[in-house]
C-alpha atoms as a PDB file:
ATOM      1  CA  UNK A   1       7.556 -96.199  84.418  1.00  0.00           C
ATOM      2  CA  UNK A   2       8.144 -99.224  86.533  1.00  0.00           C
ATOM      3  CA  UNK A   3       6.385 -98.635  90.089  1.00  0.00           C
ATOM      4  CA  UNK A   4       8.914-101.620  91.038  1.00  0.00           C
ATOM      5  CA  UNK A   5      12.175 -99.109  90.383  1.00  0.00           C
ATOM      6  CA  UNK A   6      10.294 -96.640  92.751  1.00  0.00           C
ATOM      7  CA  UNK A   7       9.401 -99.205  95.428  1.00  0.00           C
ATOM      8  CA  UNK A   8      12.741-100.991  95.456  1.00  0.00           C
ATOM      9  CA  UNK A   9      14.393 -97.225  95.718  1.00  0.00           C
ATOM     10  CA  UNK A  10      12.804 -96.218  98.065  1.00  0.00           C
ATOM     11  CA  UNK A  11      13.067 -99.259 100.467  1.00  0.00           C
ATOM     12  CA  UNK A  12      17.027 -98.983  99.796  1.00  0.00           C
ATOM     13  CA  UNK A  13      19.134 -98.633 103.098  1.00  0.00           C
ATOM     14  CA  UNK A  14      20.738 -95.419 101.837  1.00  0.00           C
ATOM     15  CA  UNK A  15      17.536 -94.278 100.737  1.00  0.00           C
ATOM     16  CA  UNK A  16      15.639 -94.849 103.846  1.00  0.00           C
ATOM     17  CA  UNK A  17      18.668 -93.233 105.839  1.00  0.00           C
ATOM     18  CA  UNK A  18      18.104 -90.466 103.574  1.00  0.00           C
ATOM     19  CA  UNK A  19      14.692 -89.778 104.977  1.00  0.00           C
ATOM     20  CA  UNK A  20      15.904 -90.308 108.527  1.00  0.00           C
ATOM     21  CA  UNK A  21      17.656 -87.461 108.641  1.00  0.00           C
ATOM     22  CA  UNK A  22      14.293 -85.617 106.823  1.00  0.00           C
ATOM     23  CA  UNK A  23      12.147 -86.635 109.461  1.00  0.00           C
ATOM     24  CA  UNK A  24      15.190 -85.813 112.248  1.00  0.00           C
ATOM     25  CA  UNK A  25      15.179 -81.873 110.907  1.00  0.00           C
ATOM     26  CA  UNK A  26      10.974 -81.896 110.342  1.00  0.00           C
ATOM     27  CA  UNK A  27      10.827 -83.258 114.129  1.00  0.00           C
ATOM     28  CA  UNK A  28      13.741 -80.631 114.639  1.00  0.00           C
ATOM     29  CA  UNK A  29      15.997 -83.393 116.661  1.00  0.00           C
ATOM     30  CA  UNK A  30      19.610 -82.368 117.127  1.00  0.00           C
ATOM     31  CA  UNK A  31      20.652 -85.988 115.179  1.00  0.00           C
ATOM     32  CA  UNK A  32      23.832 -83.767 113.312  1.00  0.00           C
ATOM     33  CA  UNK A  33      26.902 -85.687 112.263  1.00  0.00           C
ATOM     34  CA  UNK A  34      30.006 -83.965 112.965  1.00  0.00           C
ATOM     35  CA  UNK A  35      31.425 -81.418 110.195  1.00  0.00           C
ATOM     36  CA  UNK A  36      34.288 -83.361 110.337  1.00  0.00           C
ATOM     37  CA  UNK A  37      33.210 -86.874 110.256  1.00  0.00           C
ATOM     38  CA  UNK A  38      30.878 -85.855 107.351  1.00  0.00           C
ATOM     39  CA  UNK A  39      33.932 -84.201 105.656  1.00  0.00           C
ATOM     40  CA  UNK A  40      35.888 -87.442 105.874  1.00  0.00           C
ATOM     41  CA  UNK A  41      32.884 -89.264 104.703  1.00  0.00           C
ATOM     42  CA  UNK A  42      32.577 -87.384 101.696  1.00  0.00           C
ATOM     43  CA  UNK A  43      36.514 -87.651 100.760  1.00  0.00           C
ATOM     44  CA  UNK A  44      35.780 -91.081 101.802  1.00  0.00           C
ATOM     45  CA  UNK A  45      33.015 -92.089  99.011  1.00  0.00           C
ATOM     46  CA  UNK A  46      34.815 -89.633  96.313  1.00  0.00           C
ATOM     47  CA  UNK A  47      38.005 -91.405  96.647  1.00  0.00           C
ATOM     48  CA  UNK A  48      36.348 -95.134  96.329  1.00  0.00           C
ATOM     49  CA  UNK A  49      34.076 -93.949  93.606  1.00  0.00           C
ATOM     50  CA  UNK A  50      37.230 -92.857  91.818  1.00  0.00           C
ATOM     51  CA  UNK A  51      39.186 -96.171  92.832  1.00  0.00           C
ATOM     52  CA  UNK A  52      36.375 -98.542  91.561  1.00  0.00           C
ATOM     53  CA  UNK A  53      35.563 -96.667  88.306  1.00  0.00           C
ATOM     54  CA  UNK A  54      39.457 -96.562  87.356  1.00  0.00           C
ATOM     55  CA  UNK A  55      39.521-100.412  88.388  1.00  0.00           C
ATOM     56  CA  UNK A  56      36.648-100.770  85.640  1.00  0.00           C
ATOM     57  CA  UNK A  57      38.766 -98.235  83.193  1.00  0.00           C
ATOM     58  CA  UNK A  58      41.772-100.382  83.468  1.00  0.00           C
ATOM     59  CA  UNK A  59      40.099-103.251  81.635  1.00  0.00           C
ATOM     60  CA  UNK A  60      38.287-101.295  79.390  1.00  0.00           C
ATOM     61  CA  UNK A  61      39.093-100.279  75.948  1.00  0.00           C
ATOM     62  CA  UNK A  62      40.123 -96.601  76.039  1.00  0.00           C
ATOM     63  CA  UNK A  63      39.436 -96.017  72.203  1.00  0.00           C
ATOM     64  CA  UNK A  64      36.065 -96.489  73.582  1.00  0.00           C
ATOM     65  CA  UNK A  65      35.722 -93.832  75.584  1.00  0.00           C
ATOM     66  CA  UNK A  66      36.602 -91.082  73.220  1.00  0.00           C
ATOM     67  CA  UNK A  67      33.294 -90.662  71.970  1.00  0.00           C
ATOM     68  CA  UNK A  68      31.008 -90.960  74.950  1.00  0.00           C
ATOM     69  CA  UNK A  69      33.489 -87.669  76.542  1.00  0.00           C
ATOM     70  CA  UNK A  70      32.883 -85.930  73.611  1.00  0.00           C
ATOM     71  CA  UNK A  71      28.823 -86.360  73.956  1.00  0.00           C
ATOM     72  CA  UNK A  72      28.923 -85.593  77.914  1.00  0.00           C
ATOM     73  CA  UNK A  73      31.355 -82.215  77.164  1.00  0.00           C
ATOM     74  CA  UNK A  74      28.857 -81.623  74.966  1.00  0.00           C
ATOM     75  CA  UNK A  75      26.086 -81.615  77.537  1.00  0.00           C
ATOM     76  CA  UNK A  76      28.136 -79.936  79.735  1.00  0.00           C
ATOM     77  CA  UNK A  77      27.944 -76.955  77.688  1.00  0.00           C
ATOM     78  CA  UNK A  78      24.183 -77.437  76.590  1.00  0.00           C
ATOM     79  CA  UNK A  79      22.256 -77.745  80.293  1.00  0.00           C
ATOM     80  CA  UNK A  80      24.011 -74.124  81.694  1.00  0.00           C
ATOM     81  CA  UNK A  81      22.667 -72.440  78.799  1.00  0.00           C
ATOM     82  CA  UNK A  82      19.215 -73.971  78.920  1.00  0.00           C
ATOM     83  CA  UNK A  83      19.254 -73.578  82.778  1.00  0.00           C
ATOM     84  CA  UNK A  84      20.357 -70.452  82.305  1.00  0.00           C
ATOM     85  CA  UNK A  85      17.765 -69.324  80.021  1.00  0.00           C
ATOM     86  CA  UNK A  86      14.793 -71.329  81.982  1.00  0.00           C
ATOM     87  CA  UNK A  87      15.882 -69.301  85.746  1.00  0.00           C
ATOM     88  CA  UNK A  88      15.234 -65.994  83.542  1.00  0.00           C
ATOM     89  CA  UNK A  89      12.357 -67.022  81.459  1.00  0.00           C
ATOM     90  CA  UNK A  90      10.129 -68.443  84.265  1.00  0.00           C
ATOM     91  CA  UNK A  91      11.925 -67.288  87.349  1.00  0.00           C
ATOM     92  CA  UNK A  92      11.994 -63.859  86.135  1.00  0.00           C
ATOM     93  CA  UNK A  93      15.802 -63.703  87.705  1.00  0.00           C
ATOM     94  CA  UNK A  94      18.597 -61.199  87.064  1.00  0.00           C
ATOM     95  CA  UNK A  95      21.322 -62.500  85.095  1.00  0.00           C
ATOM     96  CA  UNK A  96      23.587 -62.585  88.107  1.00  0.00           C
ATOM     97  CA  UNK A  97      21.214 -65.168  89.985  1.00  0.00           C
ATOM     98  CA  UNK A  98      20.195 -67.333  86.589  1.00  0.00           C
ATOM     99  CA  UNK A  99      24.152 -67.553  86.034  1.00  0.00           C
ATOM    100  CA  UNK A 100      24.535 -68.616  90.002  1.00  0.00           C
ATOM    101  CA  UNK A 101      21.892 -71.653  89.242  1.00  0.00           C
ATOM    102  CA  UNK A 102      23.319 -72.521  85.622  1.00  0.00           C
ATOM    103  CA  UNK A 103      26.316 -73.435  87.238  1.00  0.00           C
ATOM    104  CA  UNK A 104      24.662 -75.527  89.647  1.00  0.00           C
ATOM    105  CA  UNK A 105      22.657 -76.899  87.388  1.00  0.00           C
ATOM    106  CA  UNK A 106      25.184 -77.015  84.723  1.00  0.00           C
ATOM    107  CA  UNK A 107      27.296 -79.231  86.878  1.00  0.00           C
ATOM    108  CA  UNK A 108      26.615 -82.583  88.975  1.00  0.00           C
ATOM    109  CA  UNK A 109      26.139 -83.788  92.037  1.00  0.00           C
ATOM    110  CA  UNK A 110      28.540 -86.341  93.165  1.00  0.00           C
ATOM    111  CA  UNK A 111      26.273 -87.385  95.494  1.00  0.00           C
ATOM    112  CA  UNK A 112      23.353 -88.422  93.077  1.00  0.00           C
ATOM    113  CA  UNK A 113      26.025 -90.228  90.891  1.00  0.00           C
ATOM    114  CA  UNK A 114      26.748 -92.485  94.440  1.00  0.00           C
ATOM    115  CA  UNK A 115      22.982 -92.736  94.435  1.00  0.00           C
ATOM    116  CA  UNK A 116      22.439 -93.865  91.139  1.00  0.00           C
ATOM    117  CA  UNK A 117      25.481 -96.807  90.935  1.00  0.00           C
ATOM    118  CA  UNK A 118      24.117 -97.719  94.320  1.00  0.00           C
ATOM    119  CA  UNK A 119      20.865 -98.206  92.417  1.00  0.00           C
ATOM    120  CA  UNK A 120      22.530-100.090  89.822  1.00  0.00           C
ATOM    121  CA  UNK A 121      24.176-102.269  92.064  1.00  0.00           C
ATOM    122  CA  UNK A 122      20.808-103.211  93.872  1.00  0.00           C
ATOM    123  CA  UNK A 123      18.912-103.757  90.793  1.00  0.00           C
ATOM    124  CA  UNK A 124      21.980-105.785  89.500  1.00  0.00           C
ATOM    125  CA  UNK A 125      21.867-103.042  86.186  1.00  0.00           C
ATOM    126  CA  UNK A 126      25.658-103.374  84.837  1.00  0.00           C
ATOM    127  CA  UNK A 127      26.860 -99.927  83.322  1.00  0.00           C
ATOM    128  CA  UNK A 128      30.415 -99.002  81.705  1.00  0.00           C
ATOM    129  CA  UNK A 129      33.667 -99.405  83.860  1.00  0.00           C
ATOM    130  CA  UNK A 130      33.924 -95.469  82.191  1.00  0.00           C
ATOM    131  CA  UNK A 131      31.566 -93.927  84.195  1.00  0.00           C
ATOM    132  CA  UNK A 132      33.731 -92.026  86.885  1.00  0.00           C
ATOM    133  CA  UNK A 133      35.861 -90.538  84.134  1.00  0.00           C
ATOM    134  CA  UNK A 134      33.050 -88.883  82.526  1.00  0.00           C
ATOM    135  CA  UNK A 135      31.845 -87.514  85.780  1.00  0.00           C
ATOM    136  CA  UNK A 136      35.398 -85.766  85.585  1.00  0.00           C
ATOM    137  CA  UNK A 137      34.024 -84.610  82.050  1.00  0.00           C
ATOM    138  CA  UNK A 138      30.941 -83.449  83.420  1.00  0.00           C
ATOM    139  CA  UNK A 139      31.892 -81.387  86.451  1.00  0.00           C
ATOM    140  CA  UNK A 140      33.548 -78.650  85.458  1.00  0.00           C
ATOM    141  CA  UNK A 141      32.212 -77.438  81.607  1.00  0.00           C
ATOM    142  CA  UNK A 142      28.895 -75.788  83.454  1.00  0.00           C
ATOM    143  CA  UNK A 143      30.432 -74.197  85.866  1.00  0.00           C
ATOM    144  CA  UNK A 144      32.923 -72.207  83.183  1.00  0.00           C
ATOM    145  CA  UNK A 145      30.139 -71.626  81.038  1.00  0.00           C
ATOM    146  CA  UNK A 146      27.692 -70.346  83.591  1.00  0.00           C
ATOM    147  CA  UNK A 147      30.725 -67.921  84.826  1.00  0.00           C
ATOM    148  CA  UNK A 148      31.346 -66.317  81.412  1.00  0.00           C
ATOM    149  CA  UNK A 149      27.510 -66.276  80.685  1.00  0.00           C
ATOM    150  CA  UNK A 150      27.830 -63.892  84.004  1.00  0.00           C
ATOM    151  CA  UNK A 151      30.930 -62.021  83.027  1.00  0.00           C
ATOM    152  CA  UNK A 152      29.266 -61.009  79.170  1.00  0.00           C
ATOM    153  CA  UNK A 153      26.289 -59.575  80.946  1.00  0.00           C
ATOM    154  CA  UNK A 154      28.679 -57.639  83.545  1.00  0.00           C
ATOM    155  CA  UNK A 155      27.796 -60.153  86.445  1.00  0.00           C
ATOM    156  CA  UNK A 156      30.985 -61.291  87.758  1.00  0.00           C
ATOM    157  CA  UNK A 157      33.255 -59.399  89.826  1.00  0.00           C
ATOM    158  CA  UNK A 158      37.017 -58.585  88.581  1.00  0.00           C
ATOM    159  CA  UNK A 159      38.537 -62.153  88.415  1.00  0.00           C
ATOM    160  CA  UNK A 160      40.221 -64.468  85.852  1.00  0.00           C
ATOM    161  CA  UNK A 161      38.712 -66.761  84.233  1.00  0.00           C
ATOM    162  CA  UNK A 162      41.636 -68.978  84.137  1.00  0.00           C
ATOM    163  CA  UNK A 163      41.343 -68.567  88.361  1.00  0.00           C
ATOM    164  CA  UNK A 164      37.704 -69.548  88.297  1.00  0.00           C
ATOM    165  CA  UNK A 165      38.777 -72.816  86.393  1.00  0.00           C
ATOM    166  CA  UNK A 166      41.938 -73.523  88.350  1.00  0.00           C
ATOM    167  CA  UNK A 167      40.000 -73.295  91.614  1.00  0.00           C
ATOM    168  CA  UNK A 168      37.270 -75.771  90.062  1.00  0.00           C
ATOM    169  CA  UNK A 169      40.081 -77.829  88.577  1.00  0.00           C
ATOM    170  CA  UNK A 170      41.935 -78.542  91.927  1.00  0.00           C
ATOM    171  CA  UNK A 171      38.661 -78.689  93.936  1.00  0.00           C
ATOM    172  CA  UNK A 172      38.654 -81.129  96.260  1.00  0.00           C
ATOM    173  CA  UNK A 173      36.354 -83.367  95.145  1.00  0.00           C
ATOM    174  CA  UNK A 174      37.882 -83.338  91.611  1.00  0.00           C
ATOM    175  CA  UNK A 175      41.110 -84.124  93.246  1.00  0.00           C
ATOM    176  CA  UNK A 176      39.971 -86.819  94.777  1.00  0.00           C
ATOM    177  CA  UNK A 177      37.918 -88.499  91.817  1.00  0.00           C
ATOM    178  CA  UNK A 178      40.537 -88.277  89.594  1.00  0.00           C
ATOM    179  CA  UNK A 179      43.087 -89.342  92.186  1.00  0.00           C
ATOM    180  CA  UNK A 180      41.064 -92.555  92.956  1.00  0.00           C
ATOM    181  CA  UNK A 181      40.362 -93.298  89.174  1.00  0.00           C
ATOM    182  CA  UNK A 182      44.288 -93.174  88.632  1.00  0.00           C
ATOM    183  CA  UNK A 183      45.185 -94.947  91.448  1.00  0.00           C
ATOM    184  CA  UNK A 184      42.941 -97.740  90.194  1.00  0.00           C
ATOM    185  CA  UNK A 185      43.746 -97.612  86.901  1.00  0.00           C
ATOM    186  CA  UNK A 186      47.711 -97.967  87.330  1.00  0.00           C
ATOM    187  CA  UNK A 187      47.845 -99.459  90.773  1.00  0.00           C
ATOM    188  CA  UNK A 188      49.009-103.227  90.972  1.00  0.00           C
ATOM    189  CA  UNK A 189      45.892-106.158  91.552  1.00  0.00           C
ATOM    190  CA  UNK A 190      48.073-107.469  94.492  1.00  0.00           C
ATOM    191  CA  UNK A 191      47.982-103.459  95.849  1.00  0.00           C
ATOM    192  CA  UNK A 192      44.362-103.332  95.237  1.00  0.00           C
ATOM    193  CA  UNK A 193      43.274-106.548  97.008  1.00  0.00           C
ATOM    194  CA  UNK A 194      44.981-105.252 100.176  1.00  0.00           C
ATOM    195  CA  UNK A 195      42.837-102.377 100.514  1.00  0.00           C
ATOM    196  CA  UNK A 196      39.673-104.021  99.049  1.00  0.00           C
ATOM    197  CA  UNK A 197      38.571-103.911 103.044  1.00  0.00           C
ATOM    198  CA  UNK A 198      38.589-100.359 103.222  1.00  0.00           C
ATOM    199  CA  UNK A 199      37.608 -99.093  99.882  1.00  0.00           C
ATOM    200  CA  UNK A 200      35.174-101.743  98.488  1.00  0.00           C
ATOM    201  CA  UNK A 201      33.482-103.893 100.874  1.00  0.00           C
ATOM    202  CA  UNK A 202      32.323-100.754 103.681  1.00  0.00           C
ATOM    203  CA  UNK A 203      30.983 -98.736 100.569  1.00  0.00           C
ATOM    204  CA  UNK A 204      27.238 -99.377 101.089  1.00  0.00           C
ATOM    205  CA  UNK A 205      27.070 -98.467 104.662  1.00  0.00           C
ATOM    206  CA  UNK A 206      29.278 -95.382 104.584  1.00  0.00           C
ATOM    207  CA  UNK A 207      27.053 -93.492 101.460  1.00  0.00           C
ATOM    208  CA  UNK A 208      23.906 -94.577 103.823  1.00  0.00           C
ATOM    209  CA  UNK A 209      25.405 -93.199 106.871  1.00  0.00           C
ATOM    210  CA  UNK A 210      26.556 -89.660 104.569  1.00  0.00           C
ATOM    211  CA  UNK A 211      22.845 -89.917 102.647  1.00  0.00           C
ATOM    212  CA  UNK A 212      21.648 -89.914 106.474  1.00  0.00           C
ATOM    213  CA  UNK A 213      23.228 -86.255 107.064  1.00  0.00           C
ATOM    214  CA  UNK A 214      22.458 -85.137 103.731  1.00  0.00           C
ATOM    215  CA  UNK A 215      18.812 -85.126 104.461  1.00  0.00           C
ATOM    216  CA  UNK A 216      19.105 -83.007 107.192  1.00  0.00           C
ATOM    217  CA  UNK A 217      20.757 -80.518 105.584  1.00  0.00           C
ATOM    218  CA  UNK A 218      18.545 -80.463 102.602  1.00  0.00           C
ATOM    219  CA  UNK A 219      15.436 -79.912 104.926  1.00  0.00           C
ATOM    220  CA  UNK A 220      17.373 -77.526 106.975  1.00  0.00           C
ATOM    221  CA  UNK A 221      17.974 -75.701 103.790  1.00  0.00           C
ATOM    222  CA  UNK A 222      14.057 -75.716 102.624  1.00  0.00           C
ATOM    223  CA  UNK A 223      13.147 -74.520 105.953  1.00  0.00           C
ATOM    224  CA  UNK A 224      15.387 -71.616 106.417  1.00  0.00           C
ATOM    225  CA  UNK A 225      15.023 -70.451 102.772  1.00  0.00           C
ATOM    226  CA  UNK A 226      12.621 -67.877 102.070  1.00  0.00           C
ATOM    227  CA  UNK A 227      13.237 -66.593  98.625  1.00  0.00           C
ATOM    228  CA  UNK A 228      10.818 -67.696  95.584  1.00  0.00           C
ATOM    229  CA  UNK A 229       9.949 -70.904  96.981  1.00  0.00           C
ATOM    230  CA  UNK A 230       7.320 -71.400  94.531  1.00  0.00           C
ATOM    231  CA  UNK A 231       9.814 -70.784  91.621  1.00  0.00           C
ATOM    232  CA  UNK A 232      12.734 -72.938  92.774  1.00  0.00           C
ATOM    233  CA  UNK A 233       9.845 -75.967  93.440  1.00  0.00           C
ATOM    234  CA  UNK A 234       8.930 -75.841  89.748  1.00  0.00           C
ATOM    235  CA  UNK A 235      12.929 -75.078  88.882  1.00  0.00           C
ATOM    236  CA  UNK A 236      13.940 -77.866  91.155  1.00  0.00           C
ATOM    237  CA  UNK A 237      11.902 -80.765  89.681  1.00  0.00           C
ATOM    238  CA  UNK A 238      11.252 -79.612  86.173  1.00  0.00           C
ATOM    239  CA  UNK A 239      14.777 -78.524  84.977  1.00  0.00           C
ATOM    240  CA  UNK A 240      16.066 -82.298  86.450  1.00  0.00           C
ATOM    241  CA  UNK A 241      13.463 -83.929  84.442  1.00  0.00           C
ATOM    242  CA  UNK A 242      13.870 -82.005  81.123  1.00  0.00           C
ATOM    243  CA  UNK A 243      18.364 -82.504  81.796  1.00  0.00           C
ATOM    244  CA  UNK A 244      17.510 -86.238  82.504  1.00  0.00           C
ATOM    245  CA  UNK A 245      15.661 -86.539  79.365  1.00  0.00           C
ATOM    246  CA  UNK A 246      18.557 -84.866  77.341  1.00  0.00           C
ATOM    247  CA  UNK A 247      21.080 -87.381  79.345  1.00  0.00           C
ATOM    248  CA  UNK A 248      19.071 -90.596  78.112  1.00  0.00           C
ATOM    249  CA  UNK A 249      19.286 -89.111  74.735  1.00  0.00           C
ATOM    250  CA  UNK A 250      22.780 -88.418  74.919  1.00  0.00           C
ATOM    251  CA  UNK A 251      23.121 -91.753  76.707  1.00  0.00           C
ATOM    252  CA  UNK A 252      21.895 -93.181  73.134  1.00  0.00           C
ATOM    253  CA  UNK A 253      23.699 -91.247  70.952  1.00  0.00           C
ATOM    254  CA  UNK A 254      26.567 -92.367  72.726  1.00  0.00           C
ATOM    255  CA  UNK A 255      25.941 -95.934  72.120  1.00  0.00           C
ATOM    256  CA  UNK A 256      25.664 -96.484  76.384  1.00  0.00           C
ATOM    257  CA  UNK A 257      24.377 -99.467  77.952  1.00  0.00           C
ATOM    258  CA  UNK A 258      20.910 -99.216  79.635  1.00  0.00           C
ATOM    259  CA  UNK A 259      23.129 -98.756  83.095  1.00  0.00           C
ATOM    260  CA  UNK A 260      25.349 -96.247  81.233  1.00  0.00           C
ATOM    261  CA  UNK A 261      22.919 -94.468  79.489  1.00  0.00           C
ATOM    262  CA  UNK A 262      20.749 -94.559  83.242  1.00  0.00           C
ATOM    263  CA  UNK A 263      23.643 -92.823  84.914  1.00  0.00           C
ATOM    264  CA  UNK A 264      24.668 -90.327  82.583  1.00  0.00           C
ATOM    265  CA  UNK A 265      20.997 -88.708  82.516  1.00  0.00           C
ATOM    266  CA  UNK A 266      21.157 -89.061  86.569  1.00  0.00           C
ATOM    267  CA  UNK A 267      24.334 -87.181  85.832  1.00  0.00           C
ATOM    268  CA  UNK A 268      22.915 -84.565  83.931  1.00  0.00           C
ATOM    269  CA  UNK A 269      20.145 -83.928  86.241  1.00  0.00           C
ATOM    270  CA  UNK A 270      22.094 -83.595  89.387  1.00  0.00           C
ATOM    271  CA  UNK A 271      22.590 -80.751  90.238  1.00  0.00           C
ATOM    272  CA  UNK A 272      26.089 -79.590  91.871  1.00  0.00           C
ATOM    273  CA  UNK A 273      26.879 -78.347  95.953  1.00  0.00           C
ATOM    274  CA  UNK A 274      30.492 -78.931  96.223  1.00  0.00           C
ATOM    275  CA  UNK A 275      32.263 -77.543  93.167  1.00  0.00           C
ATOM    276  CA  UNK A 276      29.425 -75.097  92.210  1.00  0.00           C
ATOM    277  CA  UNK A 277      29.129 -73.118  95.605  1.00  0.00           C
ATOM    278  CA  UNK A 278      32.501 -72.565  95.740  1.00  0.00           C
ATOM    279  CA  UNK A 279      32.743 -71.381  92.406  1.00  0.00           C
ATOM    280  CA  UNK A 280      30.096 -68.824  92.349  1.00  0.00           C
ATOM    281  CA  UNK A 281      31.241 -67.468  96.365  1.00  0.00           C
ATOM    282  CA  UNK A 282      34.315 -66.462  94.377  1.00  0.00           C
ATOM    283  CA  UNK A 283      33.205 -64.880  91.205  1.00  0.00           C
ATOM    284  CA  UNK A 284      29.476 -64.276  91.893  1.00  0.00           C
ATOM    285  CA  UNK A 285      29.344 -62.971  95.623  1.00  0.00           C
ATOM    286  CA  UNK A 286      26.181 -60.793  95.248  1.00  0.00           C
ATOM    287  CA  UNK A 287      24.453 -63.880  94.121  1.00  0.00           C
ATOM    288  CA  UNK A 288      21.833 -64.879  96.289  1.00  0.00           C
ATOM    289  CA  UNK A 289      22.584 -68.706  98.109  1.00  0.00           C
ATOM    290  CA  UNK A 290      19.396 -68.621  99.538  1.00  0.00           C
ATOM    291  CA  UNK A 291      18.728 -69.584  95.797  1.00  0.00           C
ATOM    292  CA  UNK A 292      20.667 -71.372  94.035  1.00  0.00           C
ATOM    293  CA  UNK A 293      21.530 -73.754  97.486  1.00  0.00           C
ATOM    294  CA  UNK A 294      18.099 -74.078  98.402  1.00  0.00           C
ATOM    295  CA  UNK A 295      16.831 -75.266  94.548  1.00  0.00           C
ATOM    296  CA  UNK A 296      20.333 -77.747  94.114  1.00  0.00           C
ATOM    297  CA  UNK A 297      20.103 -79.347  98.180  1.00  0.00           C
ATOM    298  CA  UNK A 298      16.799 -79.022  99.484  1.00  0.00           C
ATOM    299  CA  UNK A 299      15.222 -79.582  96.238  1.00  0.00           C
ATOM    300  CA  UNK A 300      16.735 -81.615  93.383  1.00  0.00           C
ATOM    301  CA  UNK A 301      18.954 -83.470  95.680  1.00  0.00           C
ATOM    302  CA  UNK A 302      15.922 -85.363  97.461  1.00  0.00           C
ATOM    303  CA  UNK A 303      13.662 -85.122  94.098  1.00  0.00           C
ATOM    304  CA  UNK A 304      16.683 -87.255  92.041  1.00  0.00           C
ATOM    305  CA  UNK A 305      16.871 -89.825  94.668  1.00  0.00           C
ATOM    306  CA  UNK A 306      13.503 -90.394  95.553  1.00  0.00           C
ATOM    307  CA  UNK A 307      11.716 -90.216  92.601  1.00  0.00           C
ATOM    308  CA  UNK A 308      14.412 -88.943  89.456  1.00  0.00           C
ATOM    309  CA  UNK A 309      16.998 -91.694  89.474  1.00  0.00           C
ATOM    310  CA  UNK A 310      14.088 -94.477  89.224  1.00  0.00           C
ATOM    311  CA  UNK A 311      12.659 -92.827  86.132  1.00  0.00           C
ATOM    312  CA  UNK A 312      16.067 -92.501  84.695  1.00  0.00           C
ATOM    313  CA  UNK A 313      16.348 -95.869  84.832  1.00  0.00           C
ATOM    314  CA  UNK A 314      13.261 -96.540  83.152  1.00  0.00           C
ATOM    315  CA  UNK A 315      13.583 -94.030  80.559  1.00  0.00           C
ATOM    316  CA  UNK A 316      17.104 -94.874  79.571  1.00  0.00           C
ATOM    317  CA  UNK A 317      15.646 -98.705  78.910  1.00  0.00           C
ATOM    318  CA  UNK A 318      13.180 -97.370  76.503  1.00  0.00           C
END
């Protein structure tokens, strides 16, 4: 692995606002940003990820993306079962809990995506214009799967399945990806240009500001959880590391860049806390969030960007 990656991560700006607001919730300071400036932030960064990636899209060749969606659907339905499995084999979980982390686990994190492009960017690591599409791809698969691996074994409550995958579908942060990426794609260059400004250029310091409140809540999260924090330690770090591994693979088989291949595992690994919690509040409401929050935020979230997304990058160029 090249210590270099790690160092130049970690001396990032959004990284090092990252673990500002760590030390601000160890030191218990009341540094909060507002619920809803961070809501607009996140809309914010969803909607440019989207933008840029279907700027990319539109001069890419679309017969090429066919097969790289096929491999990440395919790892969308792969990781839920194998995170699945893992929570019951070594966590010793009830289905209804294993099937509440699968979907997490199953699904990705927005957030570590933003991470790991900014990390491309820095490192000046160029990656396929395709990207944001197949975070689309990637989003919702382990959150269906994890919900009917709960409803075989009698763990969901009485609810369609065709609700579950509406509300996932028309998420907000689905919306807004897929939104951007067709507003990019189809969207004049003149159009574009004009809001360059506001979508392009104030990127950077709006994810470090959002990474800044994001590590207060994921040490807010660690500290208030007390269930099996031993387990979801080894479940946070190891199942990232095993999905990442399967995402350079994949990466390969798809034919991806270094970059591509890079972010695709970083996909993999993520784990979701937007489209995820909201999914299994609806159909698994006797799960336990002290759980499968705690493992995704306070755990994995912190893990991928400090350490995760680095050796992504290094195993993808191997």
């Amino acid at each position: 692995m090249n210590s270099s990656l790690i160092l130049a991560n970690f001396t990032s700006p959004a990284v090092l606002c990252f673990l500002i607001g760590v030390v601000a919730a160890l030191v218990k300071s009341d540094l909060r940003v507002p619920p809803q400036v961070h809501e607009t932030l996140s809309m914010y960064l969803l909607f440019a990820i989207g933008l840029k990636g279907g700027v990319a899209l539109s001069y890419s060749n679309l017969a090429e993306i066919f097969y790289p969606a096929l491999v990440t659907l395919s790892l969308g339905v792969i990781t839920p079962l194998l995170a699945f499995g893992l929570a019951r084999r070594i966590g010793r979980l009830d289905s209804l809990n294993a099937a509440a982390l699968a979907a997490h686990y199953g699904s990705v994190s927005a957030v570590t995506f933003m991470a790991a492009l900014n990390f491309a960017h820095q490192a000046a690591i160029t990656h396929e214009g395709f990207m944001t599409a197949l975070l689309a791809v990637l989003e919702i698969p382990g959150i269906v799967v994890a919900l009917m691996i709960a409803g075989c074994l009698g763990g969901t409550k009485t609810i369609r399945l065709r609700q579950v995958v509406h509300e996932a579908i028309t998420g907000k942060s689905v919306i807004l990806l897929t939104g951007g990426l067709m507003v990019g794609l189809l969207a004049d260059r003149g159009g574009l240009a004009a809001i360059s400004n506001v979508f392009v250029s104030p990127f950077q310091g709006v994810l470090a500001f959002f990474l800044l409140e994001m590590g207060v809540v994921a040490t807010s999260r660690l500290k208030e959880s007390k269930a099996s924090l031993g387990f979801m330690l080894i479940y946070g770090t190891a199942v990232p590391l095993l999905f990442g591994g399967l995402g350079v693979l994949a990466g390969h088989a798809a034919d991806l860049s270094h970059g591509g291949t890079a972010i695709l595992a970083t996909m993999a690994a993520s784990a979701s806390y937007i489209a995820a919690p909201a999914a299994v509040k609806m159909a698994l409401p006797d799960a336990n969030p002290g759980i499968y929050l705690t493992s995704s935020i306070s755990i994995t979230l912190p893990f991928n960007i400090a350490i995760g997304i680095p050796l992504y990058f290094s195993l993808a160029a191997l």
